[in-house]
C-alpha atoms as a PDB file:
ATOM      1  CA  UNK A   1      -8.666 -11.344  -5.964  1.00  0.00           C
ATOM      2  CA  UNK A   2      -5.497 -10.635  -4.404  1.00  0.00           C
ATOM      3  CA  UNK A   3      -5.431  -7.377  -2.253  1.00  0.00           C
ATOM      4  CA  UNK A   4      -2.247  -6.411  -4.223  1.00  0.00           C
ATOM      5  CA  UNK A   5      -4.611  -5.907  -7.357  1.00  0.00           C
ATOM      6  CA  UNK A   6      -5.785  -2.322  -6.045  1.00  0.00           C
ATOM      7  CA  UNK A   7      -2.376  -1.700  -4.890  1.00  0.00           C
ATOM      8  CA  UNK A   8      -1.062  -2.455  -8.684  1.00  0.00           C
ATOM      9  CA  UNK A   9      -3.449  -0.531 -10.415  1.00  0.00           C
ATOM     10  CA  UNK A  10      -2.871   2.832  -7.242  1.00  0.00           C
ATOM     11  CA  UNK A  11       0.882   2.114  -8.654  1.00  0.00           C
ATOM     12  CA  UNK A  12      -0.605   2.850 -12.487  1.00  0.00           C
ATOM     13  CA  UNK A  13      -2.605   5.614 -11.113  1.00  0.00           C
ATOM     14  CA  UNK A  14       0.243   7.746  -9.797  1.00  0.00           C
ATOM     15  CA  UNK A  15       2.931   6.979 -12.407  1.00  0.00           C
ATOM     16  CA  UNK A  16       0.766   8.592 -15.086  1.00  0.00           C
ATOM     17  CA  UNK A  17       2.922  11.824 -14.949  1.00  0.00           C
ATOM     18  CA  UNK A  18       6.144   9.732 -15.090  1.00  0.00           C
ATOM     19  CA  UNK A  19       5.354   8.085 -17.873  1.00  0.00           C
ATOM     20  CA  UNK A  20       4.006  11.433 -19.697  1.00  0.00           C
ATOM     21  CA  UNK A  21       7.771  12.689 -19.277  1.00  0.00           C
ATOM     22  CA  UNK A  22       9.091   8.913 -20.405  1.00  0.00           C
ATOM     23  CA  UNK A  23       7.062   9.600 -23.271  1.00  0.00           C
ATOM     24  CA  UNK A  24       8.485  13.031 -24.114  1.00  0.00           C
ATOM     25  CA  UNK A  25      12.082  11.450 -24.197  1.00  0.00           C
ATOM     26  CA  UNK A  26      12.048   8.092 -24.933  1.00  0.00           C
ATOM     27  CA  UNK A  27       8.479   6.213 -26.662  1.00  0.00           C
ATOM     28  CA  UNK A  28       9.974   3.185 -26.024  1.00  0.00           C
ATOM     29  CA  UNK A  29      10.588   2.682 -23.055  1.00  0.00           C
ATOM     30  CA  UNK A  30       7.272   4.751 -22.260  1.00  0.00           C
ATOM     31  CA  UNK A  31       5.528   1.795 -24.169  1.00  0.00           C
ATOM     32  CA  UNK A  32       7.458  -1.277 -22.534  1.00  0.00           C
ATOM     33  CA  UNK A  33       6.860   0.724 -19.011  1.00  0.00           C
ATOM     34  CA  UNK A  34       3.229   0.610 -20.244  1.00  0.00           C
ATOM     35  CA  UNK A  35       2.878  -3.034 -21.289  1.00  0.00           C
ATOM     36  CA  UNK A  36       4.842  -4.091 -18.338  1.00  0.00           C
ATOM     37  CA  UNK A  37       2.398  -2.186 -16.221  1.00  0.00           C
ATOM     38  CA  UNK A  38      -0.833  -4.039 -17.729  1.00  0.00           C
ATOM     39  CA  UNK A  39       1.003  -7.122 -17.752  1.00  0.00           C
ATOM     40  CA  UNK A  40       1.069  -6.808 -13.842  1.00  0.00           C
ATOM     41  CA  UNK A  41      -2.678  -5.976 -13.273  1.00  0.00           C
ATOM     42  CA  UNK A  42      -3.621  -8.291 -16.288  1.00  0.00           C
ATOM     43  CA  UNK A  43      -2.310 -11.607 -14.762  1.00  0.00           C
ATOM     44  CA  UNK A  44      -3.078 -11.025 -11.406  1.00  0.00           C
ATOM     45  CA  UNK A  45      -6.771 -10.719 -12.531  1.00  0.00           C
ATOM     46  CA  UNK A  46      -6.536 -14.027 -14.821  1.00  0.00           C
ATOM     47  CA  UNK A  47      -4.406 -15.893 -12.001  1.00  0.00           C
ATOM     48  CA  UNK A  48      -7.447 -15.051  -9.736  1.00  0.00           C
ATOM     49  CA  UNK A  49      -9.433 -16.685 -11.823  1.00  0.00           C
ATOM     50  CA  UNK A  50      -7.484 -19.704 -11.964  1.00  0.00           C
ATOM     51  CA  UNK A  51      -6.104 -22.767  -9.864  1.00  0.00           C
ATOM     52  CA  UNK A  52      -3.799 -24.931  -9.614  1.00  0.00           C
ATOM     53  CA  UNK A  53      -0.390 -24.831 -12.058  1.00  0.00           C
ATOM     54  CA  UNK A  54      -2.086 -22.202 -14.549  1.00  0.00           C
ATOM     55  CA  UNK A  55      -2.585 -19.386 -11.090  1.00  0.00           C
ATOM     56  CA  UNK A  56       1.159 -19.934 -10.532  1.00  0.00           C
ATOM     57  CA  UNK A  57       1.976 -19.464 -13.789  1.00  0.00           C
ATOM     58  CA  UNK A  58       0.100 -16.539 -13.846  1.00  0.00           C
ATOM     59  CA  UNK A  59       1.250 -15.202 -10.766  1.00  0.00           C
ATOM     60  CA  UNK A  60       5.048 -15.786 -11.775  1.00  0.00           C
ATOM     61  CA  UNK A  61       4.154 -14.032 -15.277  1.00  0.00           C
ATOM     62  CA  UNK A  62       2.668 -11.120 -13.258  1.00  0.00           C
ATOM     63  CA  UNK A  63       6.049 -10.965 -10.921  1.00  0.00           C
ATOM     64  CA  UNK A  64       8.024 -10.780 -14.040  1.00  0.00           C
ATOM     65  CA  UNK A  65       5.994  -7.730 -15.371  1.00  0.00           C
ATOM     66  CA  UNK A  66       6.004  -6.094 -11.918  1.00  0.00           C
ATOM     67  CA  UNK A  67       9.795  -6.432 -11.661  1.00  0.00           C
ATOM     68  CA  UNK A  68      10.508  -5.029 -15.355  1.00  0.00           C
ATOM     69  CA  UNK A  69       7.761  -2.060 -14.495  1.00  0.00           C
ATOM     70  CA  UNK A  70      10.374  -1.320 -11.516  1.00  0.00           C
ATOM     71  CA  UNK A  71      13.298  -1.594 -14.188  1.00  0.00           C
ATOM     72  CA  UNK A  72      11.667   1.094 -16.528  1.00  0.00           C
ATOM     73  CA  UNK A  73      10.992   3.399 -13.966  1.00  0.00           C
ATOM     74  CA  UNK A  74      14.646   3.084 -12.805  1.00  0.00           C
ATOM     75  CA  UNK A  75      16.290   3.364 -16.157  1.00  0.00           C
ATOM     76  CA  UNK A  76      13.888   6.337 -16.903  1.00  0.00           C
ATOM     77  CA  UNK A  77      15.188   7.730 -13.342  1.00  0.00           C
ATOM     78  CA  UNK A  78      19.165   6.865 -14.141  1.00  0.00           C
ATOM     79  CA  UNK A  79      18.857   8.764 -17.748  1.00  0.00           C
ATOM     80  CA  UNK A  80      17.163  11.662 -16.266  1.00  0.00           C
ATOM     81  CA  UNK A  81      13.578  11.856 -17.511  1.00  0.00           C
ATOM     82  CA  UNK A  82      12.516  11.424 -14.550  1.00  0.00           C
ATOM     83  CA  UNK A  83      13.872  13.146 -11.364  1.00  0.00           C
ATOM     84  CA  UNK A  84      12.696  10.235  -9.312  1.00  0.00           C
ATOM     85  CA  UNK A  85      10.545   7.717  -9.131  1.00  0.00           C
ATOM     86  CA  UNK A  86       7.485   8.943  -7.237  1.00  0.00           C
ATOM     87  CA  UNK A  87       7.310   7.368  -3.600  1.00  0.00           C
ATOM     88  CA  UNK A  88       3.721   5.941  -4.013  1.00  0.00           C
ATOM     89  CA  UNK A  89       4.827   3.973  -6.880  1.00  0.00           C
ATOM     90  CA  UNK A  90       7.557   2.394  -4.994  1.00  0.00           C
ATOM     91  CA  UNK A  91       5.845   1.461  -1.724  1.00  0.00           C
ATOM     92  CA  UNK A  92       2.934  -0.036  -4.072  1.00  0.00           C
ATOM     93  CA  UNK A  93       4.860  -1.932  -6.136  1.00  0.00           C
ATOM     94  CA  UNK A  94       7.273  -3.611  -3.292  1.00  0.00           C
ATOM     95  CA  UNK A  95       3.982  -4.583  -1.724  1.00  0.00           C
ATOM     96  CA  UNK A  96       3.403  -6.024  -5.163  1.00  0.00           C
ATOM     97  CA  UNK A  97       6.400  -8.044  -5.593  1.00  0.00           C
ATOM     98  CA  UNK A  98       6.963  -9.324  -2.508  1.00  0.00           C
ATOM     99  CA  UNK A  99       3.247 -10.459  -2.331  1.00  0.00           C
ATOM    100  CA  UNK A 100       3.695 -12.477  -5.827  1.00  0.00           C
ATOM    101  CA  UNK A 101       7.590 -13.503  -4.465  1.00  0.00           C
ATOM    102  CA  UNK A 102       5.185 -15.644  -1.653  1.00  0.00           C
ATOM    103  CA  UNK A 103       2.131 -16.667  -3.880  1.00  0.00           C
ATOM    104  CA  UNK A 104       4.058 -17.581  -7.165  1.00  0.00           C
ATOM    105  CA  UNK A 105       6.238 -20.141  -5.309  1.00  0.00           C
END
């Protein structure tokens, strides 16, 4: 399992509050942040468990989700439910992505 598993599911951990005030303003995006989120942790578990062309694919699926997880938390920042992103989540999930930028190659 890749080290950035923990680090994906610490990211999960502290964004609970931000997406409890997505989820005041805008359900939908709360649930896509939410799916995206799982996606991340989700793939990265089943790309562990694979080899070959079907890890990569996993991994690149997982790097998708952790890149739109990073999307939702900015749009929720830029329309103000939000005041900010908290740091955690940030230094978390760039450890994320640029871990799956290398191992999805």
């Amino acid at each position: 399992m890749l080290r950035i598993y923990d680090d994906m599911l610490d990211a999960v951990r502290t964004m609970r509050g931000a997406l409890a005030a997505i989820e005041k303003r805008d359900p939908d995006l709360a649930r896509q942040l939410r799916r995206a989120a799982s996606s991340v942790v989700l793939n990265l578990a089943e790309g562990s468990g694979s080899f070959g062309r079907v890890r990569t694919v996993r991994y690149r699926t997982a790097l998708g989700s952790a890149r739109e997880t990073l999307a939702c938390l900015r749009v929720a920042e830029s329309f103000g439910y939000v005041p900010a992103v908290p740091p955690g989540v940030l230094d978390s999930m760039n450890r994320v992505v640029g871990t799956l930028v290398r191992v999805a190659a």
